[in-house]
C-alpha atoms as a PDB file:
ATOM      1  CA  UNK A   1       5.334 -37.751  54.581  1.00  0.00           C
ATOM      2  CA  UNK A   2       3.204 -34.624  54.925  1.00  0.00           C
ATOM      3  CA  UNK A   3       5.717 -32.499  53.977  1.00  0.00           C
ATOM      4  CA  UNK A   4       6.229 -34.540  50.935  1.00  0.00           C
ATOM      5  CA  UNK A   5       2.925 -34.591  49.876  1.00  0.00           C
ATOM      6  CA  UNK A   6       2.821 -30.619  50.588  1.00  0.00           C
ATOM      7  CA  UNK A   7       5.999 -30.374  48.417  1.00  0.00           C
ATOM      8  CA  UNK A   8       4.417 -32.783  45.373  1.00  0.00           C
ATOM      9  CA  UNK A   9       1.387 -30.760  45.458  1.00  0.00           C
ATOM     10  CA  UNK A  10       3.241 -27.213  44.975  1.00  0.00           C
ATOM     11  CA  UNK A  11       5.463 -28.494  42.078  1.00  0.00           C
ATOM     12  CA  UNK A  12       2.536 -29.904  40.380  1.00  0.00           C
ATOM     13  CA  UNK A  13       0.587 -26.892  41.183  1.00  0.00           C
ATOM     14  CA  UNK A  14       3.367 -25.189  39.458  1.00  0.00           C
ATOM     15  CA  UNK A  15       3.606 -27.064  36.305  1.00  0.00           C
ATOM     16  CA  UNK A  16      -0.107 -26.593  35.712  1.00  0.00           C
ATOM     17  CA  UNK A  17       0.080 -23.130  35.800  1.00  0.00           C
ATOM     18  CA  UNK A  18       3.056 -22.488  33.434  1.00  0.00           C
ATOM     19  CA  UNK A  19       1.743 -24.882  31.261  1.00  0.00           C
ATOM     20  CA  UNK A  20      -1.714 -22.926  30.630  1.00  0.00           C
ATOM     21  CA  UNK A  21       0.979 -19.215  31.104  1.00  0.00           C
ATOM     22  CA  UNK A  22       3.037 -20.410  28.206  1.00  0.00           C
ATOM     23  CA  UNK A  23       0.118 -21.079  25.328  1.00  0.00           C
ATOM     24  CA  UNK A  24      -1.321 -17.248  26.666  1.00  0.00           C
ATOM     25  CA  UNK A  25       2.101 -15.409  26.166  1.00  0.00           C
ATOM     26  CA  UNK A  26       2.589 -17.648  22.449  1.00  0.00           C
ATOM     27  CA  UNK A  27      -1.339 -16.415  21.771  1.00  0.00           C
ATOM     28  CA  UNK A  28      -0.372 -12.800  22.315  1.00  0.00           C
ATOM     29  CA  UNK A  29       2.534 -12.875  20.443  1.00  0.00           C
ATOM     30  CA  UNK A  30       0.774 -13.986  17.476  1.00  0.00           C
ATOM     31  CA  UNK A  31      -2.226 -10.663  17.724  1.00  0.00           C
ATOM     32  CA  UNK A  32       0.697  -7.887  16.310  1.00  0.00           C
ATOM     33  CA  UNK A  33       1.361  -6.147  19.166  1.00  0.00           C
ATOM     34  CA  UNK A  34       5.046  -5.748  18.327  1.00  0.00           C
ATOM     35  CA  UNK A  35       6.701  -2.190  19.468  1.00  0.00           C
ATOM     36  CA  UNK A  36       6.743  -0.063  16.622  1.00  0.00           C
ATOM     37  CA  UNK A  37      10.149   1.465  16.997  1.00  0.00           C
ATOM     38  CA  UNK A  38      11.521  -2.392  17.330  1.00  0.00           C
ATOM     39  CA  UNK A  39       9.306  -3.908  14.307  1.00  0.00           C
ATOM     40  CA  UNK A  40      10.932  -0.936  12.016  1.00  0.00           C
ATOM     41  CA  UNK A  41       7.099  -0.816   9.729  1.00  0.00           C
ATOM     42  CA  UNK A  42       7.492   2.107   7.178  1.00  0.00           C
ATOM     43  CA  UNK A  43       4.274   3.596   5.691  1.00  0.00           C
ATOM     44  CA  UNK A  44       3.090   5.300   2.530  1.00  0.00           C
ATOM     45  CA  UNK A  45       0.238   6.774   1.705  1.00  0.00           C
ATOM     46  CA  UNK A  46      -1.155   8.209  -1.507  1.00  0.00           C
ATOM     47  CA  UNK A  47      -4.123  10.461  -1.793  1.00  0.00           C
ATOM     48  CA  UNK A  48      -5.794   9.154  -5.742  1.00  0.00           C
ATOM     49  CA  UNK A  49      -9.326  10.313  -5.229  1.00  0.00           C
ATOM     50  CA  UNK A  50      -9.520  13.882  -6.687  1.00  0.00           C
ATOM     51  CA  UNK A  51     -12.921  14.785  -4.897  1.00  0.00           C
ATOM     52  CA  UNK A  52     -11.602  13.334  -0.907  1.00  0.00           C
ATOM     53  CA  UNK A  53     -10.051  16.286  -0.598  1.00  0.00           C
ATOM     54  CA  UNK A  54      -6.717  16.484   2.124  1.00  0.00           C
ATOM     55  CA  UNK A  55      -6.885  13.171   4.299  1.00  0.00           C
ATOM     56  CA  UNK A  56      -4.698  12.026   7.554  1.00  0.00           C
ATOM     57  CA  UNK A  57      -4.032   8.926   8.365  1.00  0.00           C
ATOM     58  CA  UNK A  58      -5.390   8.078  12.625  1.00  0.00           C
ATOM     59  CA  UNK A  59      -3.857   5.132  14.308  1.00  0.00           C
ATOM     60  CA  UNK A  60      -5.424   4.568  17.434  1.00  0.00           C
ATOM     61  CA  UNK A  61      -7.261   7.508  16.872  1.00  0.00           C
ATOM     62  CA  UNK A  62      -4.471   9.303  16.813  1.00  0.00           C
ATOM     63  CA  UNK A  63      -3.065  11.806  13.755  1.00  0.00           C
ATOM     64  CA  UNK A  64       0.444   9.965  12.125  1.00  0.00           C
ATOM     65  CA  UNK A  65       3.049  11.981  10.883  1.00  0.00           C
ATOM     66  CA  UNK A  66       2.743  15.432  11.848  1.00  0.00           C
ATOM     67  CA  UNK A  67       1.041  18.010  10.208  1.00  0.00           C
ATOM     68  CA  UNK A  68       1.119  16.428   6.897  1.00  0.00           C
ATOM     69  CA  UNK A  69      -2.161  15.879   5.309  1.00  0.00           C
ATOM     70  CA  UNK A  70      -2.231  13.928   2.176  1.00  0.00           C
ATOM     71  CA  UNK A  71      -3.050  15.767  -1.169  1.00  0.00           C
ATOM     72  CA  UNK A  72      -3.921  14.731  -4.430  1.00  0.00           C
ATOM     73  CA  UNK A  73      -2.339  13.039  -6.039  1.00  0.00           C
ATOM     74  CA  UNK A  74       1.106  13.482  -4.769  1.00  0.00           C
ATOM     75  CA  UNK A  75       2.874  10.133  -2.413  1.00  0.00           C
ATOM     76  CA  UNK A  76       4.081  11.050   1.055  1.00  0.00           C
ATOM     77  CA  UNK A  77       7.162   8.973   1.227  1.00  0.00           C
ATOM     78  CA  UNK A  78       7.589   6.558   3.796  1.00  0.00           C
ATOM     79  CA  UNK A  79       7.749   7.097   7.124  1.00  0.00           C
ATOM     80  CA  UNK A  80       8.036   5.104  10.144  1.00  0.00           C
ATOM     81  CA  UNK A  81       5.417   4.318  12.156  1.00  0.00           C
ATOM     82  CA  UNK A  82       4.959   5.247  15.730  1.00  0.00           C
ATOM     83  CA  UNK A  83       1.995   3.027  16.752  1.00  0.00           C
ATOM     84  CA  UNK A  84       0.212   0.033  15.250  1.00  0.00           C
ATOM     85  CA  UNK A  85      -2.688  -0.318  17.268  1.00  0.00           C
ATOM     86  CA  UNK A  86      -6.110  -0.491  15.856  1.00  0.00           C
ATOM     87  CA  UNK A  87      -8.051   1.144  14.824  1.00  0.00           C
ATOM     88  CA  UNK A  88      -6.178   2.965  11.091  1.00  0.00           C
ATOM     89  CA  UNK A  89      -8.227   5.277   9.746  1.00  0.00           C
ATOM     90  CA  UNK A  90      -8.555   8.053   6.866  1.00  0.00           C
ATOM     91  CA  UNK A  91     -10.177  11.136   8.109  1.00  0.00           C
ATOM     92  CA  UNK A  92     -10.930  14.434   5.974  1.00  0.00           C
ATOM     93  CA  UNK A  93      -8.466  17.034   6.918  1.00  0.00           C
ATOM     94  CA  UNK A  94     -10.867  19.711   7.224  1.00  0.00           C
ATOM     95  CA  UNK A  95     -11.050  21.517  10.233  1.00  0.00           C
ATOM     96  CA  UNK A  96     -14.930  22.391  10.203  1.00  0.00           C
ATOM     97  CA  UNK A  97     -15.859  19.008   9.712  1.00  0.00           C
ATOM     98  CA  UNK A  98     -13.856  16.273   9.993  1.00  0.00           C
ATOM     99  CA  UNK A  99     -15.600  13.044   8.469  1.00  0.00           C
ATOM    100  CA  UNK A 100     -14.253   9.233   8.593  1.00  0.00           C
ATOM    101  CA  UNK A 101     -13.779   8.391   5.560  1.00  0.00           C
ATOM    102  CA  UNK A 102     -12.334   4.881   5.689  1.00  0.00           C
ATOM    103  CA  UNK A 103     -11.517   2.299   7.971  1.00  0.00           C
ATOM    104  CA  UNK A 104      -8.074   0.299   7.213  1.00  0.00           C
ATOM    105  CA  UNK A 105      -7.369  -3.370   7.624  1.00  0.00           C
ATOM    106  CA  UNK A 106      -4.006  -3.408   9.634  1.00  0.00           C
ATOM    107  CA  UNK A 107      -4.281  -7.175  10.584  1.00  0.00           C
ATOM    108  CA  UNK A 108      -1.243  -8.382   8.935  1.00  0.00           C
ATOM    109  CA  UNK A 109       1.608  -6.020   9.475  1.00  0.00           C
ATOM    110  CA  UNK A 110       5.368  -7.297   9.687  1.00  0.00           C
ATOM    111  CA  UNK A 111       8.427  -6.229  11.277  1.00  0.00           C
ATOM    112  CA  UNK A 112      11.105  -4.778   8.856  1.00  0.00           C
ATOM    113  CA  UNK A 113       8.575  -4.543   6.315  1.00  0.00           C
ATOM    114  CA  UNK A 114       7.399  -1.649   3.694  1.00  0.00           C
ATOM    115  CA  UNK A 115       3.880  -0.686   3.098  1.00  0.00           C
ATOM    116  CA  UNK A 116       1.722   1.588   0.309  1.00  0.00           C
ATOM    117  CA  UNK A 117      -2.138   2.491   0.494  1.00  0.00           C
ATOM    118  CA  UNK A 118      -3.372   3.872  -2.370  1.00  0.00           C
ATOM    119  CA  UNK A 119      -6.502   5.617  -1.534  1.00  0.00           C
ATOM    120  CA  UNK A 120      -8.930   5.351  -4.781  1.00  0.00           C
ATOM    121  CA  UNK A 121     -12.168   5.869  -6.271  1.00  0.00           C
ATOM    122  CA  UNK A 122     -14.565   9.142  -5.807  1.00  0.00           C
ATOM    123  CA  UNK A 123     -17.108  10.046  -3.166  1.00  0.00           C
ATOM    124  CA  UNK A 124     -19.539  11.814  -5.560  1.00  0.00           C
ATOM    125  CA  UNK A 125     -19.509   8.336  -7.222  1.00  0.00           C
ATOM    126  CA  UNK A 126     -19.689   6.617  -3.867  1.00  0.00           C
ATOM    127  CA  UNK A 127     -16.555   4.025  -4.879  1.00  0.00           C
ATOM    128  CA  UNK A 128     -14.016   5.712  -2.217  1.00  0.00           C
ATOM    129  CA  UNK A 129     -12.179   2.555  -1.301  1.00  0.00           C
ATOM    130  CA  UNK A 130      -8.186   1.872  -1.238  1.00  0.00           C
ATOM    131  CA  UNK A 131      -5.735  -0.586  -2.357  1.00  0.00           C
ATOM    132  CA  UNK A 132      -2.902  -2.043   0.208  1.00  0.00           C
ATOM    133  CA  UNK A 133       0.438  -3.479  -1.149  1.00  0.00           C
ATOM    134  CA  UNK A 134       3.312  -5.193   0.416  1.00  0.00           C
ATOM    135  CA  UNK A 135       6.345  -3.304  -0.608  1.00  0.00           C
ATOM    136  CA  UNK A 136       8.799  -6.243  -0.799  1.00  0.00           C
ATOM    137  CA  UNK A 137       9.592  -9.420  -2.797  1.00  0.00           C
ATOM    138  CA  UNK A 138      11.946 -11.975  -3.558  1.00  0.00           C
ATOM    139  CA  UNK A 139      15.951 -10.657  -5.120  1.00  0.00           C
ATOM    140  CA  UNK A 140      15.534 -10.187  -9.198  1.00  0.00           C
ATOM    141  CA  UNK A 141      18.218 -12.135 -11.010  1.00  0.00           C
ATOM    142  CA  UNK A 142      21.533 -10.310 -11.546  1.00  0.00           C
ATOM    143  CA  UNK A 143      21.235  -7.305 -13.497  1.00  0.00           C
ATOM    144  CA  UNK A 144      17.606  -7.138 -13.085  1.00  0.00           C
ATOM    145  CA  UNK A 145      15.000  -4.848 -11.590  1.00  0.00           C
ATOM    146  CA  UNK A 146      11.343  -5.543 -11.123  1.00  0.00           C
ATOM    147  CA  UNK A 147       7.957  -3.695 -11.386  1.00  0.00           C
ATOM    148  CA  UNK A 148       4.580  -3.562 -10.662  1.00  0.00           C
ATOM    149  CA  UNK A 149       1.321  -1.946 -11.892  1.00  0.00           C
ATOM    150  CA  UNK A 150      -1.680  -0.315 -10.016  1.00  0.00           C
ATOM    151  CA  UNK A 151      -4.616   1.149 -11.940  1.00  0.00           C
ATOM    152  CA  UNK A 152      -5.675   3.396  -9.534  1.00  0.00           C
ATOM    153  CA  UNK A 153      -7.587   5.415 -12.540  1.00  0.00           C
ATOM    154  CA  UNK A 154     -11.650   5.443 -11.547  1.00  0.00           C
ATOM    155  CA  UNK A 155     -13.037   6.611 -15.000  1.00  0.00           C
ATOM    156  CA  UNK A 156     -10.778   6.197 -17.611  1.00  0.00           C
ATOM    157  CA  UNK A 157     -12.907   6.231 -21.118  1.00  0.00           C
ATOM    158  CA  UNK A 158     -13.311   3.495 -22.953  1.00  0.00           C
ATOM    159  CA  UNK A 159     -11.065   1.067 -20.283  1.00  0.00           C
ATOM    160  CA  UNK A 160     -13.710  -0.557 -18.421  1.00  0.00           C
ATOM    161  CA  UNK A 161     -11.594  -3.639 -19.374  1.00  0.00           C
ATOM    162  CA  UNK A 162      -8.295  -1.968 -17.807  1.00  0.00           C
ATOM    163  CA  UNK A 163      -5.285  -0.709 -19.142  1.00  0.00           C
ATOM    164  CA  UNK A 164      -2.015  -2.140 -20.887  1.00  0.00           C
ATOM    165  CA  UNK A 165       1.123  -1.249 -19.553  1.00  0.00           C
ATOM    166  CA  UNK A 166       4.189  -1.490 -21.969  1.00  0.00           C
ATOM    167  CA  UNK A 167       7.628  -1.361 -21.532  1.00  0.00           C
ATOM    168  CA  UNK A 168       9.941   0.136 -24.559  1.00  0.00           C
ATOM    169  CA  UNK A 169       7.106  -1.578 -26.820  1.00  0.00           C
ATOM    170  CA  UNK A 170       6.314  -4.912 -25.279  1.00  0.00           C
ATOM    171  CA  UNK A 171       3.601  -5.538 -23.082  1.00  0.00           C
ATOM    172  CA  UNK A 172       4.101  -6.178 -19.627  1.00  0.00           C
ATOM    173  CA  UNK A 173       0.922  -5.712 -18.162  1.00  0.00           C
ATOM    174  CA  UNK A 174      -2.296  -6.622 -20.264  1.00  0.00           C
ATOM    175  CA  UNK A 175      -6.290  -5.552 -18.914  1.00  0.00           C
ATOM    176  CA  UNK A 176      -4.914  -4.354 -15.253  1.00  0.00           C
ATOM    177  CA  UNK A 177      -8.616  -3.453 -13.673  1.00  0.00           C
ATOM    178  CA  UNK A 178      -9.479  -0.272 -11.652  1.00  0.00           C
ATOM    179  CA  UNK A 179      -8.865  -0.848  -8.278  1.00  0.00           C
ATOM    180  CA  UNK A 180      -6.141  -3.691  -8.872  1.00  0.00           C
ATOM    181  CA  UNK A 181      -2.382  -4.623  -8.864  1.00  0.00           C
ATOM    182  CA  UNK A 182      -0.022  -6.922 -10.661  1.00  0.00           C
ATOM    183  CA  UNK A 183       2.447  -8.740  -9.183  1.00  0.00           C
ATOM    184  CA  UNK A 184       5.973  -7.818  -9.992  1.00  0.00           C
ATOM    185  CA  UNK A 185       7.566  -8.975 -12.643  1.00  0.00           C
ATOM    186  CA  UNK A 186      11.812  -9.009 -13.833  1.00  0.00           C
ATOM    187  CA  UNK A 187      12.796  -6.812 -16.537  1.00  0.00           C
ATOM    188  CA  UNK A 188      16.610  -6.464 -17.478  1.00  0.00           C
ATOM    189  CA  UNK A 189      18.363  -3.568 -16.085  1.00  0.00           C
ATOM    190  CA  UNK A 190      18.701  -0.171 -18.583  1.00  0.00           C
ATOM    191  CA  UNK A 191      16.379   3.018 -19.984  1.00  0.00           C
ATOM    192  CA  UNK A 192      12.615   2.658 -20.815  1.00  0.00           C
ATOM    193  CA  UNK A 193       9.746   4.533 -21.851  1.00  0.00           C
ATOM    194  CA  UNK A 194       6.761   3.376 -20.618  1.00  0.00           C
ATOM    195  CA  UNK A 195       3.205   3.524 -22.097  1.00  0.00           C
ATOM    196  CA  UNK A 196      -0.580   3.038 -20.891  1.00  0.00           C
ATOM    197  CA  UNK A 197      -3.138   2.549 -23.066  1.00  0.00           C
ATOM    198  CA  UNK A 198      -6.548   1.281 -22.752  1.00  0.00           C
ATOM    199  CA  UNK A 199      -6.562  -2.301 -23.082  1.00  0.00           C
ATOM    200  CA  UNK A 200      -6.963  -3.196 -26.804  1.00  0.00           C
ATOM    201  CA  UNK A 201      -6.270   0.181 -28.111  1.00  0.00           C
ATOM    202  CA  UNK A 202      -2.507   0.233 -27.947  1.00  0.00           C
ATOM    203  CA  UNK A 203      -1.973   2.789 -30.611  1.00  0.00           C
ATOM    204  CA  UNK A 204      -3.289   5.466 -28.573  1.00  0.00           C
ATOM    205  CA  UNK A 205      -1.199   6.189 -25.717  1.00  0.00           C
ATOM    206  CA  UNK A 206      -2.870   7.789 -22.184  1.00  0.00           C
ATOM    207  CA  UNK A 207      -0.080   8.559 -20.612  1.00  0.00           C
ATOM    208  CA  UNK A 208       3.777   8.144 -20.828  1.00  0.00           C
ATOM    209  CA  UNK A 209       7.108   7.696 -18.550  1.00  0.00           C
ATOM    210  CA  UNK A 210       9.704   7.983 -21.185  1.00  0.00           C
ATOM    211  CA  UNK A 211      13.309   7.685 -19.996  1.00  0.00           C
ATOM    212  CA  UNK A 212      12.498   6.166 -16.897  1.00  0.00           C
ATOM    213  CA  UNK A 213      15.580   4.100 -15.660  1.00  0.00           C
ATOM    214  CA  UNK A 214      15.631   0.764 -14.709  1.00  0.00           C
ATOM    215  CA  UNK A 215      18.285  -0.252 -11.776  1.00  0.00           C
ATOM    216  CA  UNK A 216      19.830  -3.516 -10.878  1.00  0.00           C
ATOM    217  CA  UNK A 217      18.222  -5.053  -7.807  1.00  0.00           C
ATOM    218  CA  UNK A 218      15.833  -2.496  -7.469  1.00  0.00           C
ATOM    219  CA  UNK A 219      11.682  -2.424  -6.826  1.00  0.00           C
ATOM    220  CA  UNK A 220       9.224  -0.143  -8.415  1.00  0.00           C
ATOM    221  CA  UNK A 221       5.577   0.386  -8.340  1.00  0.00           C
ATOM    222  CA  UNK A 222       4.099   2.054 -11.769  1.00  0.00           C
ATOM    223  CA  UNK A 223       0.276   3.660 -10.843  1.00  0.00           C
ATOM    224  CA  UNK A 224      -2.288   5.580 -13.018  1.00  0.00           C
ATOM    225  CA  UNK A 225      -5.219   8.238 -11.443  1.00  0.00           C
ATOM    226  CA  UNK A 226      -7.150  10.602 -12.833  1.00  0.00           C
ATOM    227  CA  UNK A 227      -9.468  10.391 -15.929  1.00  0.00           C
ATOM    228  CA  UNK A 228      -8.902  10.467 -19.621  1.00  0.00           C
ATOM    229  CA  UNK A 229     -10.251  12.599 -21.831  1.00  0.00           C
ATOM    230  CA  UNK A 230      -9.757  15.711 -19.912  1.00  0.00           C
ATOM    231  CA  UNK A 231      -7.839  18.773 -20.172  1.00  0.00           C
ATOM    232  CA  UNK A 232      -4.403  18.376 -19.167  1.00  0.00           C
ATOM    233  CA  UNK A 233      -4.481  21.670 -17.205  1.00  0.00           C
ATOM    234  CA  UNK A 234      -7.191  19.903 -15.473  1.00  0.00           C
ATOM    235  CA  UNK A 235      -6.316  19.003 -11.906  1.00  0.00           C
ATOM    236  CA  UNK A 236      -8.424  15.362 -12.498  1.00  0.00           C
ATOM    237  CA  UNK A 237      -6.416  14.414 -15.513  1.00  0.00           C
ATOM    238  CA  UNK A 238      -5.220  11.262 -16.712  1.00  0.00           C
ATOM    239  CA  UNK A 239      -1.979  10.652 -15.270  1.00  0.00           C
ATOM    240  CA  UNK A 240       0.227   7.852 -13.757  1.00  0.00           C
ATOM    241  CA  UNK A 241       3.999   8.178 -11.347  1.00  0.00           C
ATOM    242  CA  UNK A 242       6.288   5.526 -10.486  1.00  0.00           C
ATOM    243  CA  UNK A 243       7.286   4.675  -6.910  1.00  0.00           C
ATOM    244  CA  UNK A 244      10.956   3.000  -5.590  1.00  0.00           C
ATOM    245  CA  UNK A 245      10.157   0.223  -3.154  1.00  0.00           C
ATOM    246  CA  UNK A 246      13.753  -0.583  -2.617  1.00  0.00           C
END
């Protein structure tokens, strides 16, 4: 009898524990500590604040991607990422003084999954901030592609409404605000030029991505920096670029 009581015990003793082990190991699962390499998460960053300077991009306080500082305005690519621990962070690339310049939410990252920050705004006008987008989204329709738009374009003159994107003459995008993006949207597959404008002065284009091709199945991300109303040979111009997400 006392071994059976001995034997009751330990099984129950048993069953209590994995019962309160089971919750913990769900709970952990559920914080985003996924192994990088397994999770496949590919990164993107683009420097749009003319006045930051050269930026890296610290996870776990420690440099991503080589070398390879970020430089106005031009994207990096993607790149896989090697660690996904907190803290992300943008930090000036300067050697004499290296500054923090902004501290990334990384909360919400996903396995096989494509990401773009868009750093934005100035420091001299103390709005450095950045935009995050999920690369992804549901299949367009056959013989469809999508896009998006991200006015990433601080002082554009005369916008403080936003900007209109069109497509081949037809609006797509109407009062996108600095510091925003659209969702996408399907357009049919083929050639476009594309037009920004401030919003409610469509005659007079800021910038233009003429003969920019459209492809079946595919994602892209249209953006805009710089400011109007400056010299072209200016390195803070107006300007915009278009990104493939897929």
């Amino acid at each position: 009898m006392n071994n059976y009581k001995s034997n009751f015990l330990l099984t129950l003793t048993l069953l209590v524990a994995g019962t309160m082990f089971f919750p913990f190991i769900s709970s952990c699962s559920k914080t985003g500590n996924i192994n990088p390499s397994e999770a496949k998460i590919e990164y993107q960053v683009i420097n749009l604040s003319y006045d930051a300077l050269p930026v890296y991009l610290y996870v776990n306080l420690l440099r991503q991607n080589g070398t390879t500082a970020y430089r106005y305005p031009t994207p990096s690519g993607y790149f896989g990422l090697t660690n996904i621990d907190t803290p992300f962070q943008i930090r000036s690339a300067s050697t004499g003084n290296v500054v923090n310049l902004l501290k990334i939410d990384s909360t919400n990252l996903s396995r096989e999954t494509k990401y773009t920050l868009y750093i934005t705004g100035t420091r001299a006008q103390n709005t450095l901030g950045y935009l995050f987008t999920v690369d992804t989204s549901t299949a367009a329709r056959v013989g469809r592609g999508k896009i998006r738009f991200v006015n990433a374009a601080p002082a554009v003159t005369g916008a403080a409404n936003g900007l209109t994107l069109t497509a081949n003459d037809s609006v797509a995008f109407r009062q996108q605000r600095f510091n925003t993006f659209s969702d996408f949207i399907e357009l049919p597959a083929g050639v476009y030029t594309f037009k920004i404008s401030a919003f409610g002065t469509t005659n007079q284009t800021l910038e233009e991505l003429a003969n920019t091709t459209i492809q079946d199945g595919r994602l892209y991300t249209i953006y805009t920096y710089g400011r109007a109303g400056v010299a072209a040979s200016d390195s803070t111009a107006f300007g915009a670029g278009i990104l493939t997400n897929r």
